[in-house]
N, C-alpha and C. Protein backbone atom coordinates (compact mmCIF):
# COMPACT_ATOMS: atom_id res chain seq x y z
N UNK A 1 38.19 -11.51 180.25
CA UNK A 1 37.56 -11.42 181.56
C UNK A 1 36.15 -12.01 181.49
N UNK A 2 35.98 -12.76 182.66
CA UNK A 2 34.27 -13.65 182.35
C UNK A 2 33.36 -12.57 182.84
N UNK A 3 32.17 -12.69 182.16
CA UNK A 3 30.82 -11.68 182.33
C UNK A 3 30.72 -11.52 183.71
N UNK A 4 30.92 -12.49 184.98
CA UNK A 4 30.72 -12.28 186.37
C UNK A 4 32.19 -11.18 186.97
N UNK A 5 33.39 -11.26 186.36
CA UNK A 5 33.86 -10.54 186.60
C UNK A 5 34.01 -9.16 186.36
N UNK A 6 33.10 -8.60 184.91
CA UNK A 6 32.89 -7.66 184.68
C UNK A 6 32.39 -6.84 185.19
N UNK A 7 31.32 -7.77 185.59
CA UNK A 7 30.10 -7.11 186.09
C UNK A 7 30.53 -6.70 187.55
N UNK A 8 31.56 -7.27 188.09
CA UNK A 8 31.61 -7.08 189.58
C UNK A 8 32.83 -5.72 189.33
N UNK A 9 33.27 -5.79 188.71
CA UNK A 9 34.80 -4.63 188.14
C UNK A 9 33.72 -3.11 187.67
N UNK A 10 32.17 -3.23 187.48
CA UNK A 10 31.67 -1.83 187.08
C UNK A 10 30.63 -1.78 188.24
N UNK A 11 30.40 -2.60 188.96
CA UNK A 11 29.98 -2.72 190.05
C UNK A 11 30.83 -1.89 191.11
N UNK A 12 31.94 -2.16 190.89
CA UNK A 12 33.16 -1.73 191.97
C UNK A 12 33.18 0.22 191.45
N UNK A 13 33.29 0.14 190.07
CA UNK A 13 33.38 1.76 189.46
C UNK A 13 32.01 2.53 190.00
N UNK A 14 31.39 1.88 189.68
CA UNK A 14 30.04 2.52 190.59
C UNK A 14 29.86 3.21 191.67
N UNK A 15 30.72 2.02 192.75
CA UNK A 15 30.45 2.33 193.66
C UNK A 15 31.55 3.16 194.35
N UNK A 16 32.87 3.47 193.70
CA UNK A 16 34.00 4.62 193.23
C UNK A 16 32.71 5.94 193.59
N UNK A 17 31.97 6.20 192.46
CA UNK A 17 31.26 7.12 192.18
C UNK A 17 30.60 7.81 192.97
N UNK A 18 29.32 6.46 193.30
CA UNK A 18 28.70 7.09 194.33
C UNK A 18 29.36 7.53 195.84
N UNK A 19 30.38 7.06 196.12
CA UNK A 19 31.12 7.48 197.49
C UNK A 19 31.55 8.78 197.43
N UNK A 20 32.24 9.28 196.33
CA UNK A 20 32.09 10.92 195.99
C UNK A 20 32.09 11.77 197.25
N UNK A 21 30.66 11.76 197.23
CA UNK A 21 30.22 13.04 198.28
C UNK A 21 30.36 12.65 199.55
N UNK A 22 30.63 11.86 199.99
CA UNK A 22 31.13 11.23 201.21
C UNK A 22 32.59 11.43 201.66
N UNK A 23 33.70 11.14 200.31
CA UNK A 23 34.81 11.52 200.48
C UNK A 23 35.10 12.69 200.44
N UNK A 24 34.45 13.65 199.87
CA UNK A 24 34.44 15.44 199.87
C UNK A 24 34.63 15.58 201.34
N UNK A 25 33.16 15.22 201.69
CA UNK A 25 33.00 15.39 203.22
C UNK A 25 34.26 14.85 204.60
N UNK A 26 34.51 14.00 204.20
CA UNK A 26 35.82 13.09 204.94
C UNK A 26 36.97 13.98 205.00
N UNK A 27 37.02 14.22 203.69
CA UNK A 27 38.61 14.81 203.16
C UNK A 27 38.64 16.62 204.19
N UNK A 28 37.21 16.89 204.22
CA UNK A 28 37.38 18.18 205.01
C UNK A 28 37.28 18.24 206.29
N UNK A 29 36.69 17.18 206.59
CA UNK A 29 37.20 16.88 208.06
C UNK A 29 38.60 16.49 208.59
N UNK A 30 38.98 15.99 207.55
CA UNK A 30 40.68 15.65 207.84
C UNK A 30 41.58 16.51 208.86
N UNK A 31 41.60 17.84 208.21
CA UNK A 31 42.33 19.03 208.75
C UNK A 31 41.60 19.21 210.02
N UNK A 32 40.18 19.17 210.45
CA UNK A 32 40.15 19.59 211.84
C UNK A 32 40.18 18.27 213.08
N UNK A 33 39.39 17.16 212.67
CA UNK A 33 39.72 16.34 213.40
C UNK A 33 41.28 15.22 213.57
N UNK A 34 41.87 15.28 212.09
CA UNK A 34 42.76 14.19 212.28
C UNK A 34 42.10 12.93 211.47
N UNK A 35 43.37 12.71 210.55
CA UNK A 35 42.68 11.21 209.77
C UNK A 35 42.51 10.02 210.86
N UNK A 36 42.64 9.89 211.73
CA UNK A 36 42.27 8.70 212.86
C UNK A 36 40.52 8.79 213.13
N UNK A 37 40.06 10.51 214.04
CA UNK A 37 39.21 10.59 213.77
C UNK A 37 37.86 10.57 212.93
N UNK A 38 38.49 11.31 212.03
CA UNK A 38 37.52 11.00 210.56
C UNK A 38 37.55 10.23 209.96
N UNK A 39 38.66 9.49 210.00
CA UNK A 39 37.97 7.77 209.52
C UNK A 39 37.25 6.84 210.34
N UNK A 40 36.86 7.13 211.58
CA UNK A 40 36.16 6.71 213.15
C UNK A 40 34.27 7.44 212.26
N UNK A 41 34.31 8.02 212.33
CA UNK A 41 33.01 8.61 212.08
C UNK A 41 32.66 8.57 210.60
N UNK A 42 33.44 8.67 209.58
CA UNK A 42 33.12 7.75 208.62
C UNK A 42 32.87 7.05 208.58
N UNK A 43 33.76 6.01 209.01
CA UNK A 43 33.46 4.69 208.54
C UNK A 43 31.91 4.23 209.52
N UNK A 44 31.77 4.59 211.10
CA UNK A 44 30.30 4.73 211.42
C UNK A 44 29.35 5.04 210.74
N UNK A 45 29.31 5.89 210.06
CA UNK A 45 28.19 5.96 208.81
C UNK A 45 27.80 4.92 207.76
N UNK A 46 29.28 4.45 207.13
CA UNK A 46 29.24 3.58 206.35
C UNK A 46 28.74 2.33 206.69
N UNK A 47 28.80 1.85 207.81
CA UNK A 47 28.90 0.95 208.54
C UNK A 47 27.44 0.32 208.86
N UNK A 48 27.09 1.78 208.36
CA UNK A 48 25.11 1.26 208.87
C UNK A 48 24.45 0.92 207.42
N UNK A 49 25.03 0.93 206.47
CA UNK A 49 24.16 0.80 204.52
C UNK A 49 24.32 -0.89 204.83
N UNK A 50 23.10 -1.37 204.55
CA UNK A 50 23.06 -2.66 204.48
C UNK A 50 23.48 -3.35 203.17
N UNK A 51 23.13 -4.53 203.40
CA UNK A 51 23.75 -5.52 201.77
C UNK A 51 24.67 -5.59 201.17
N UNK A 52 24.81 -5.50 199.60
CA UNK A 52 26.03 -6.18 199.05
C UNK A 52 26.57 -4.37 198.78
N UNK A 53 25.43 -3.48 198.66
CA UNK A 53 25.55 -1.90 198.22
C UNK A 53 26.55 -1.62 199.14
N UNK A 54 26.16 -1.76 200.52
CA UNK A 54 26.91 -1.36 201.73
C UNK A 54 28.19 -1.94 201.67
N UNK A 55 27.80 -3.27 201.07
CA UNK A 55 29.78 -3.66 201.25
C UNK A 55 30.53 -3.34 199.84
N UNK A 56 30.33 -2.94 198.92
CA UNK A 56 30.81 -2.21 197.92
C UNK A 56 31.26 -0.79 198.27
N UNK A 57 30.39 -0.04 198.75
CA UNK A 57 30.65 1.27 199.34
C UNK A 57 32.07 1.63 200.30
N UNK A 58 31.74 0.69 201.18
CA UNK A 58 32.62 0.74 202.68
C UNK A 58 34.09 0.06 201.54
N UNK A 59 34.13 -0.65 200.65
CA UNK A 59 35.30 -1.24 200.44
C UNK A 59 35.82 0.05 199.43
N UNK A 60 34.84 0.81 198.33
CA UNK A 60 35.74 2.04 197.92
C UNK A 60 36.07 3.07 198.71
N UNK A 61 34.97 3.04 199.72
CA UNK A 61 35.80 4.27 200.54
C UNK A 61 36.93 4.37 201.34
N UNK A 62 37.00 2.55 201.54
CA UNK A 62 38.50 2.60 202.51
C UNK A 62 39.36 2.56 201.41
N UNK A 63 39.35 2.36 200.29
CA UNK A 63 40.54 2.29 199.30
C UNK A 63 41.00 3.83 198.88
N UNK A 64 40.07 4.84 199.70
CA UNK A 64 40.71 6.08 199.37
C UNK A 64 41.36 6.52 200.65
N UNK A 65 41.20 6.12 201.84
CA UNK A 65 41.31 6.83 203.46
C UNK A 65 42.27 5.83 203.92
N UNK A 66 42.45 4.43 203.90
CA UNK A 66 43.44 3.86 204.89
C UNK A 66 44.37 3.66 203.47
N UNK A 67 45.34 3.24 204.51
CA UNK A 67 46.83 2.91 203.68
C UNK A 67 46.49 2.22 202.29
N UNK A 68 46.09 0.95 202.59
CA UNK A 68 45.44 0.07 201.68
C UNK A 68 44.63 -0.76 201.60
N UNK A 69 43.39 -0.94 200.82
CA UNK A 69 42.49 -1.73 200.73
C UNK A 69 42.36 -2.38 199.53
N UNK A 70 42.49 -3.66 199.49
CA UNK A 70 42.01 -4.06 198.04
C UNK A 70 40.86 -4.00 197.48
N UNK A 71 40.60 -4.23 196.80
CA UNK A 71 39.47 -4.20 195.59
C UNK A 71 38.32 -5.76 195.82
N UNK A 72 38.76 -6.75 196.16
CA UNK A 72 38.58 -7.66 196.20
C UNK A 72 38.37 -8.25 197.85
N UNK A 73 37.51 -7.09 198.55
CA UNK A 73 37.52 -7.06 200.39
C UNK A 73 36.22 -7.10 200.77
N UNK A 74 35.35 -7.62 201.43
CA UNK A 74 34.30 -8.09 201.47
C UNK A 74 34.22 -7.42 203.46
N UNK A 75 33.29 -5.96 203.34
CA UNK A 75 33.43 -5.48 205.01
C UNK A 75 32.15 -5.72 205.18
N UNK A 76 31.46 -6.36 206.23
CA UNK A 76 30.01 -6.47 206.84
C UNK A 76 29.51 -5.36 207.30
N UNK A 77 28.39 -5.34 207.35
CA UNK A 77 27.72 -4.35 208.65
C UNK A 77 27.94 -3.94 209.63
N UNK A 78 27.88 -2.73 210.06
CA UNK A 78 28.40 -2.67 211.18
C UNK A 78 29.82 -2.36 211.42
N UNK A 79 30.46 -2.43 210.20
CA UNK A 79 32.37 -2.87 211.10
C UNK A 79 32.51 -1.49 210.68
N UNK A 80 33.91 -1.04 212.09
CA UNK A 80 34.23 0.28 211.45
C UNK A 80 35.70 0.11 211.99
N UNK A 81 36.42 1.28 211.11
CA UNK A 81 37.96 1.17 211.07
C UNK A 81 38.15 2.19 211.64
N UNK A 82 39.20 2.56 212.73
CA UNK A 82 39.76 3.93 213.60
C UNK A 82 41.03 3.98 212.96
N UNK A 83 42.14 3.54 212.33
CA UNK A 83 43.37 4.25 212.52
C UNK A 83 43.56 4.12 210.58
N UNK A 84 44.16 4.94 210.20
CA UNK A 84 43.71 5.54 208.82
C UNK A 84 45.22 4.43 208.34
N UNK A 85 46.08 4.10 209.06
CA UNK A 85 47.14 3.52 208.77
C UNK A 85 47.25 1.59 208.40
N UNK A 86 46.14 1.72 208.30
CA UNK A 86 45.28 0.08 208.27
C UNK A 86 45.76 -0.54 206.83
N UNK A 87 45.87 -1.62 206.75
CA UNK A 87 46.21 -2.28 205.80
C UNK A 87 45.26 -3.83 205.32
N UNK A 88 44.86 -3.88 205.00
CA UNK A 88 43.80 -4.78 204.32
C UNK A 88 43.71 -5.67 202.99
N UNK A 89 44.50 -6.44 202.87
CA UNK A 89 44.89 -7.40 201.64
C UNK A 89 43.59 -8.07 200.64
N UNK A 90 43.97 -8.78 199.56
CA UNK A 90 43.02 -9.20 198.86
C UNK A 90 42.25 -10.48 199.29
N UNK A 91 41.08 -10.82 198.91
CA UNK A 91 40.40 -11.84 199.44
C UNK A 91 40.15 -11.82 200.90
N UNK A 92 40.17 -10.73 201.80
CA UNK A 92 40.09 -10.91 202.92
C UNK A 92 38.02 -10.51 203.25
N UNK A 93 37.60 -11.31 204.15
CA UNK A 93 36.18 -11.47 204.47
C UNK A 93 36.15 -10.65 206.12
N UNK A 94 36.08 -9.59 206.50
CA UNK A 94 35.44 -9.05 207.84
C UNK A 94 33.94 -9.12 207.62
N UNK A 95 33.70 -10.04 208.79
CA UNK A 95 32.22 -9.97 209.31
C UNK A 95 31.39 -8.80 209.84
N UNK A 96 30.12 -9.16 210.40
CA UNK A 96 29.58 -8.29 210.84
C UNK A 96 30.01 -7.43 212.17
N UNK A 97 29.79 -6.03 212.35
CA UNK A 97 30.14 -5.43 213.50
C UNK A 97 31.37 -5.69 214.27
N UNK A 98 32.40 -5.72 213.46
CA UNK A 98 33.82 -5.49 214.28
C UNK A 98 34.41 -3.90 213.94
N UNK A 99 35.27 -4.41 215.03
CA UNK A 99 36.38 -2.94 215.22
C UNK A 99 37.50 -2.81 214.74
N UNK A 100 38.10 -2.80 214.00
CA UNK A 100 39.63 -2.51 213.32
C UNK A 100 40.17 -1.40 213.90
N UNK A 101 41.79 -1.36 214.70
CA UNK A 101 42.44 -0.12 214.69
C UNK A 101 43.20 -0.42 213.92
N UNK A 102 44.78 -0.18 214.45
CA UNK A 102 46.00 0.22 213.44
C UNK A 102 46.08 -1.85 212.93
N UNK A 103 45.85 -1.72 212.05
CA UNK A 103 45.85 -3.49 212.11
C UNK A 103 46.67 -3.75 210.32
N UNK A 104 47.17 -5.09 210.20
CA UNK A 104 47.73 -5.43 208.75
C UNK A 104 47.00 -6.70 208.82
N UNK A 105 46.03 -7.07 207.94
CA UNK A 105 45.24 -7.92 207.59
C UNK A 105 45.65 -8.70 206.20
N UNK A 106 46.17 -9.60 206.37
CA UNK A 106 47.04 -9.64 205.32
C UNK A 106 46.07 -11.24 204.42
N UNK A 107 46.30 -11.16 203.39
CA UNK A 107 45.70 -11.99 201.90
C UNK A 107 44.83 -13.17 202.42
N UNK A 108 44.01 -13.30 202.42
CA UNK A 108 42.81 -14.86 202.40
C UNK A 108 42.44 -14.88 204.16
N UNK A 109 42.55 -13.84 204.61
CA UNK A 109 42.25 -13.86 206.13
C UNK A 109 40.62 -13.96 205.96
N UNK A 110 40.17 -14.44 206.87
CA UNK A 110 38.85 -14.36 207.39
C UNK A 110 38.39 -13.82 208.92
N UNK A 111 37.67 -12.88 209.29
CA UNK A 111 37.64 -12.58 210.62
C UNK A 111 36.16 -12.61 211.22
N UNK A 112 35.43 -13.36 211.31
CA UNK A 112 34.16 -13.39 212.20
C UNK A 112 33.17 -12.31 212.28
N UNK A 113 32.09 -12.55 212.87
CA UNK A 113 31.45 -11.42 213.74
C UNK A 113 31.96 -11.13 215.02
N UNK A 114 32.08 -9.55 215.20
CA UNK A 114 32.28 -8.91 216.38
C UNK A 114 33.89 -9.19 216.91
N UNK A 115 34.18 -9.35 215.79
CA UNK A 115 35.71 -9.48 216.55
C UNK A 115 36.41 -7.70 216.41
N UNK A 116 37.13 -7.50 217.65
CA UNK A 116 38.06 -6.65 217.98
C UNK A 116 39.47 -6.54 217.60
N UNK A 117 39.95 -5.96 216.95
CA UNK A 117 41.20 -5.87 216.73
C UNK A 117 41.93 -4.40 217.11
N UNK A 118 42.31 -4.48 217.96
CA UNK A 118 43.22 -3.08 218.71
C UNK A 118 44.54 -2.85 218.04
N UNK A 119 44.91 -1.49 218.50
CA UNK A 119 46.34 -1.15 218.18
C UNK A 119 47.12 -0.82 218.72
N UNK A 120 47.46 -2.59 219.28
CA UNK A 120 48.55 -3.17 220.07
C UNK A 120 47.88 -3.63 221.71
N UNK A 121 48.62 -3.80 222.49
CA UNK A 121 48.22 -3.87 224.11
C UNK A 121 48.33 -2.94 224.81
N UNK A 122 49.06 -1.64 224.28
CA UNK A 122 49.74 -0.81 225.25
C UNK A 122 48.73 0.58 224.60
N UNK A 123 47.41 1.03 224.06
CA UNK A 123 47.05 1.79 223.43
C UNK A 123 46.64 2.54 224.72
N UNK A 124 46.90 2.76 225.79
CA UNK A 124 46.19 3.64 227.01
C UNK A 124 47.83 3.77 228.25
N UNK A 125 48.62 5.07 228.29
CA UNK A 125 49.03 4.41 229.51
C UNK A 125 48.08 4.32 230.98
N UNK A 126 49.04 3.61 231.58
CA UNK A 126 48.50 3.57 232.96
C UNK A 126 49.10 3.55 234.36
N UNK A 127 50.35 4.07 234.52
CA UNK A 127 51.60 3.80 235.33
C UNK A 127 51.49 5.16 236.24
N UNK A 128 51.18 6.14 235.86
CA UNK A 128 50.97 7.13 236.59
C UNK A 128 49.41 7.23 237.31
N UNK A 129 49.87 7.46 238.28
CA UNK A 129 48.42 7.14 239.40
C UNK A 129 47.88 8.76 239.80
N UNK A 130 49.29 9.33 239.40
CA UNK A 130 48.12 10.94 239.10
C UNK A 130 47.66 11.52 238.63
N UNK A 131 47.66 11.19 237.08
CA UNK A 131 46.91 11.50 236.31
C UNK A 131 45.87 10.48 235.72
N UNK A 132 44.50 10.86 235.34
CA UNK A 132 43.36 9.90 234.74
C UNK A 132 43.97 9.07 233.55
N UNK A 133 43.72 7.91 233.87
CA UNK A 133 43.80 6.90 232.42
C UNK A 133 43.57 7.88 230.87
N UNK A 134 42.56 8.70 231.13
CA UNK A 134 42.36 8.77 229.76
C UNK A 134 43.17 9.90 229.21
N UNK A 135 44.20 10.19 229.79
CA UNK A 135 44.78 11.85 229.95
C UNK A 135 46.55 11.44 229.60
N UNK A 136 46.30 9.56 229.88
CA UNK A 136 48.24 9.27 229.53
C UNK A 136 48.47 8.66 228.35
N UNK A 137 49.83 8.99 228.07
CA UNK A 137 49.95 8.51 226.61
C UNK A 137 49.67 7.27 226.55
N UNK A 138 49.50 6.42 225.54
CA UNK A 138 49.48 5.16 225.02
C UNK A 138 50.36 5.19 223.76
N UNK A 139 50.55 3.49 223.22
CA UNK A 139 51.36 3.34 222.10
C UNK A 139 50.78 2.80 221.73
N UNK A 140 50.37 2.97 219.91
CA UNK A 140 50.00 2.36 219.05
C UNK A 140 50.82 1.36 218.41
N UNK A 141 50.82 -0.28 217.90
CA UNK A 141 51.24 -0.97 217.27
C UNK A 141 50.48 -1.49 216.57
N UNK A 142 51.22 -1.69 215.28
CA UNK A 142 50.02 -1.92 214.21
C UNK A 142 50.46 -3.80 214.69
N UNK A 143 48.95 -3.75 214.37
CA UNK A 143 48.85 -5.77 214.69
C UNK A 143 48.76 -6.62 213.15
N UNK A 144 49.54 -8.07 213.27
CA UNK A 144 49.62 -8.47 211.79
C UNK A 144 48.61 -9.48 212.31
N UNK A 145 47.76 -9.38 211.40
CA UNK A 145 46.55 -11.02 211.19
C UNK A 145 47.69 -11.83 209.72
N UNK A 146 48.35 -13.02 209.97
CA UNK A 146 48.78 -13.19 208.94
C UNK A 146 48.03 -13.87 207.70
N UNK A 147 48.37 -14.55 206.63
CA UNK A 147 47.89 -14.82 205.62
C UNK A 147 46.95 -15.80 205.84
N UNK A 148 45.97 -16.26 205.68
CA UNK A 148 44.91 -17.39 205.05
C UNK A 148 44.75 -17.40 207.01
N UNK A 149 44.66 -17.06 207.94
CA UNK A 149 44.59 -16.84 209.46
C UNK A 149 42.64 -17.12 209.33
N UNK A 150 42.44 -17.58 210.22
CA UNK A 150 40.48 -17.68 210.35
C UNK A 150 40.64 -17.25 212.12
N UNK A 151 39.95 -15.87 212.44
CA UNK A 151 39.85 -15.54 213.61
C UNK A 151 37.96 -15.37 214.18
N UNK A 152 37.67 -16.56 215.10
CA UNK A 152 36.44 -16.33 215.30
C UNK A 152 36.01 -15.70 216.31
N UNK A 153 34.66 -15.47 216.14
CA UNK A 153 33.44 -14.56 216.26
C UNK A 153 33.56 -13.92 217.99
N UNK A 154 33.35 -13.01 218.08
CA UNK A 154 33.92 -12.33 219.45
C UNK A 154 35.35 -12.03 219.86
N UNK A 155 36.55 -12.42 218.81
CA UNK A 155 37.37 -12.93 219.84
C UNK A 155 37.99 -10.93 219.64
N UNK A 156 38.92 -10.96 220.47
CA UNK A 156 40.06 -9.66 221.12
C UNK A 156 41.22 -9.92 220.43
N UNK A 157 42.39 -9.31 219.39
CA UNK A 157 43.25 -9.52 219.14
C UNK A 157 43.87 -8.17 219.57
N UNK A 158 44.83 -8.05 220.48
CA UNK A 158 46.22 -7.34 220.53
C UNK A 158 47.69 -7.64 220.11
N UNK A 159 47.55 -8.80 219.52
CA UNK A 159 48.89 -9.11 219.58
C UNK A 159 49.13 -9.59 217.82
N UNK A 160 50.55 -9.94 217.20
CA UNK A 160 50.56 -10.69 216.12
C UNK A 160 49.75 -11.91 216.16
N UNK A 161 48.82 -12.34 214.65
CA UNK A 161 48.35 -13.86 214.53
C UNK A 161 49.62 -14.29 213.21
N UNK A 162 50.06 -15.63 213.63
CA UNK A 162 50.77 -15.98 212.51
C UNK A 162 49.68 -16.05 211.53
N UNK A 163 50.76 -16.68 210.51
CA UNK A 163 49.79 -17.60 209.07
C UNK A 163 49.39 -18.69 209.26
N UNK A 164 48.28 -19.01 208.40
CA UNK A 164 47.34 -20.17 208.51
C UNK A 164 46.79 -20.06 210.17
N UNK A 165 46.77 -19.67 211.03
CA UNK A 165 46.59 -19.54 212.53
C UNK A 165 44.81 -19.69 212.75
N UNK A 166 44.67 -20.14 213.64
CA UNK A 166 43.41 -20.05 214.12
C UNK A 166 43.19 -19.64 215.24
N UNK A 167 42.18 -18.61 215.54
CA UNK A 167 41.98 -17.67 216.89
C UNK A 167 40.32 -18.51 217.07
N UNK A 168 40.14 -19.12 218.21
CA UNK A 168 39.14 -19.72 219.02
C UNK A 168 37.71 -18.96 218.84
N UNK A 169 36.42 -18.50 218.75
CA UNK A 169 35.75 -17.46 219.18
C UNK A 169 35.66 -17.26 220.69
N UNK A 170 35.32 -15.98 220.78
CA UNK A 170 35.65 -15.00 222.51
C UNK A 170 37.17 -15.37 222.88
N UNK A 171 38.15 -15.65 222.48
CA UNK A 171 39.38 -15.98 222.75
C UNK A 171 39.76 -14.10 223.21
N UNK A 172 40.93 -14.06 223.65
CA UNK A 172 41.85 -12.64 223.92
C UNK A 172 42.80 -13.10 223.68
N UNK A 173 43.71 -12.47 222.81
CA UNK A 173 45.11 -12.89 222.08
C UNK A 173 46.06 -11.91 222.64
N UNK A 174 46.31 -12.02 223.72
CA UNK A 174 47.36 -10.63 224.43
C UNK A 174 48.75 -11.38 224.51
N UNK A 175 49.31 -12.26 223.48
CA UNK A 175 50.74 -12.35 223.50
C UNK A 175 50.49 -13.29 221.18
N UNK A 176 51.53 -13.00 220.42
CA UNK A 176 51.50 -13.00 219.39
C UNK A 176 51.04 -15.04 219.54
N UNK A 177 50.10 -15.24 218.49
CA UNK A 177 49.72 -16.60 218.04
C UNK A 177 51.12 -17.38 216.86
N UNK A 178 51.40 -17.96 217.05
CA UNK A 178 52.73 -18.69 215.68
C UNK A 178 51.80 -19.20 214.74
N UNK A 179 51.98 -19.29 213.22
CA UNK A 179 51.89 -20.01 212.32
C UNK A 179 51.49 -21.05 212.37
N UNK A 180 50.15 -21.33 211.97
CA UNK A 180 49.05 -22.52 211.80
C UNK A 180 48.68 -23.01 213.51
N UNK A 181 49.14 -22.39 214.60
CA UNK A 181 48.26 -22.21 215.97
C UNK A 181 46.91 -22.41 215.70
N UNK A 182 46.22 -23.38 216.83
CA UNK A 182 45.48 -23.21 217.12
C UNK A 182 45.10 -22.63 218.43
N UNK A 183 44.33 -21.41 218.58
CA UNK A 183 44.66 -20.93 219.98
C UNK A 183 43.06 -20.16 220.72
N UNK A 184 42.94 -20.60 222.14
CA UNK A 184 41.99 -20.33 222.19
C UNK A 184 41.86 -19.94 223.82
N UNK A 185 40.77 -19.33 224.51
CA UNK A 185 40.46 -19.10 225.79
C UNK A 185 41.26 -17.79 226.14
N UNK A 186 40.99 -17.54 227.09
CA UNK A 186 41.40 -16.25 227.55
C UNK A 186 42.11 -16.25 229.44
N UNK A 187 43.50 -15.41 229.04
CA UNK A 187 44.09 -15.65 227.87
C UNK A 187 44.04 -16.17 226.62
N UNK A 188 44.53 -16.34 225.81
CA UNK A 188 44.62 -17.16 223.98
C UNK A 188 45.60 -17.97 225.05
N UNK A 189 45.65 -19.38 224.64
CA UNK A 189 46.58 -20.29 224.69
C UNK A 189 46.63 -20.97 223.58
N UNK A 190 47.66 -21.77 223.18
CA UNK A 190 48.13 -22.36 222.14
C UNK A 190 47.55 -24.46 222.36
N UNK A 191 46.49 -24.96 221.61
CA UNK A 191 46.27 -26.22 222.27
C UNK A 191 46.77 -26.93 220.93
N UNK A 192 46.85 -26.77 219.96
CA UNK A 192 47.43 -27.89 218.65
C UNK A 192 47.97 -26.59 217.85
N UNK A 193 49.02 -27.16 217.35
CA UNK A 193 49.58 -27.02 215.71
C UNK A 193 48.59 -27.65 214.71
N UNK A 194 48.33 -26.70 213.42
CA UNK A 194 47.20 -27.76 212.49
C UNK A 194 48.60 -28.25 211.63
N UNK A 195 47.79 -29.50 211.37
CA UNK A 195 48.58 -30.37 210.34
C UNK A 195 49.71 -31.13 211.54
N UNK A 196 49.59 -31.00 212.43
CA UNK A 196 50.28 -31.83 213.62
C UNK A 196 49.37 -32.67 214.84
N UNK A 197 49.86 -33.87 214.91
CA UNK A 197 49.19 -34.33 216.09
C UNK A 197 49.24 -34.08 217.42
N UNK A 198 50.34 -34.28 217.55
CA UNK A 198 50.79 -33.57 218.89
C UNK A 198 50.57 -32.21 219.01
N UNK A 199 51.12 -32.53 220.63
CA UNK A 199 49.96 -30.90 221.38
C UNK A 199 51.15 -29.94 221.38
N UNK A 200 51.22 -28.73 221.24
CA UNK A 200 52.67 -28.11 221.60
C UNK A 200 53.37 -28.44 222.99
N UNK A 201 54.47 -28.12 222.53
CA UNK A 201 54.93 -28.33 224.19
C UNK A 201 55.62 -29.22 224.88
């Protein structure tokens, strides 16, 4: 193993360590709020430690609370995760101040500043007009960002992004993107295939 990787592998144990008393704290909130919640207000905390400390931290603590996080995940400032069922692959880069819900972020993704990622389109109902929005069920779907995908800065994802895909910045993705898409505006529309000349369609 080369000296830069070492150093980043006791770097990583470190920062195992120091999260400790943080996960004590998490783990006992579990039982009264719900792992959705307490990973919402966790990860808000975490979310505010600046630098490379802060993104070491936030990456061991999600490797104990969501489904899976790799080792090798790079989370910015600011970003915080709500649904404990999250999935987060290796080499993946989240920018500053985004939102993660139920989401699968899958290997060499890159995601911007301030981008949104929900869980699904349907997370609120709204069909009943007698009861308040915030009082009807909704459905959670976990959303796939696929492999090596680059989603920019502002944009809204509800829906699947294929692989290799590109999401526009401020785009809204409310129907799934295909594989190596380029897609953008809001709606998301689809304007090139990469590695194709022609326009879809």
């Amino acid at each position: 193993m080369k000296p830069r990787e070492l150093l980043k592998a006791g770097a990583r144990g470190v920062a195992n360590l120091l999260i400790a008393p943080i996960l004590v704290v998490h783990w006992l909130k579990v039982p009264i709020l719900g792992k959705d919640r307490a990973l919402e207000g966790s990860t808000e905390f975490l979310s505010m430690l600046p630098g490379v400390l802060g993104q070491y931290l936030r990456r061991a603590f999600l490797g104990w609370t969501i489904e899976y996080c790799d080792p090798l995940v790079v989370i910015g400032f600011g970003t915080i995760l709500s649904k404990a069922g999250a999935r987060i692959e290796a080499n993946v880069y989240i920018g500053d101040h985004c939102h993660l819900g139920l989401v699968h972020v899958e290997r060499d993704v890159l995601i911007a500043s301030g981008v949104h990622v929900t869980s699904g389109a349907r997370m609120h109902g709204i069909d009943d007009l007698t009861i308040p929005i915030n009082e009807q069920t909704g459905v959670n779907t976990k959303v796939t960002i696929g492999q090596g995908a680059w989603i920019g800065s502002l944009a809204v994802v509800m829906a699947d992004v294929g692989r290799d895909a590109v999401v526009g910045a401020g785009a809204v993705v409310t129907k799934p993107v295909p594989e190596r898409a380029v897609a953008v505006g809001v709606p998301a529309r689809v304007v090139r295939v990469r590695g194709e000349d022609k326009l879809p369609g």
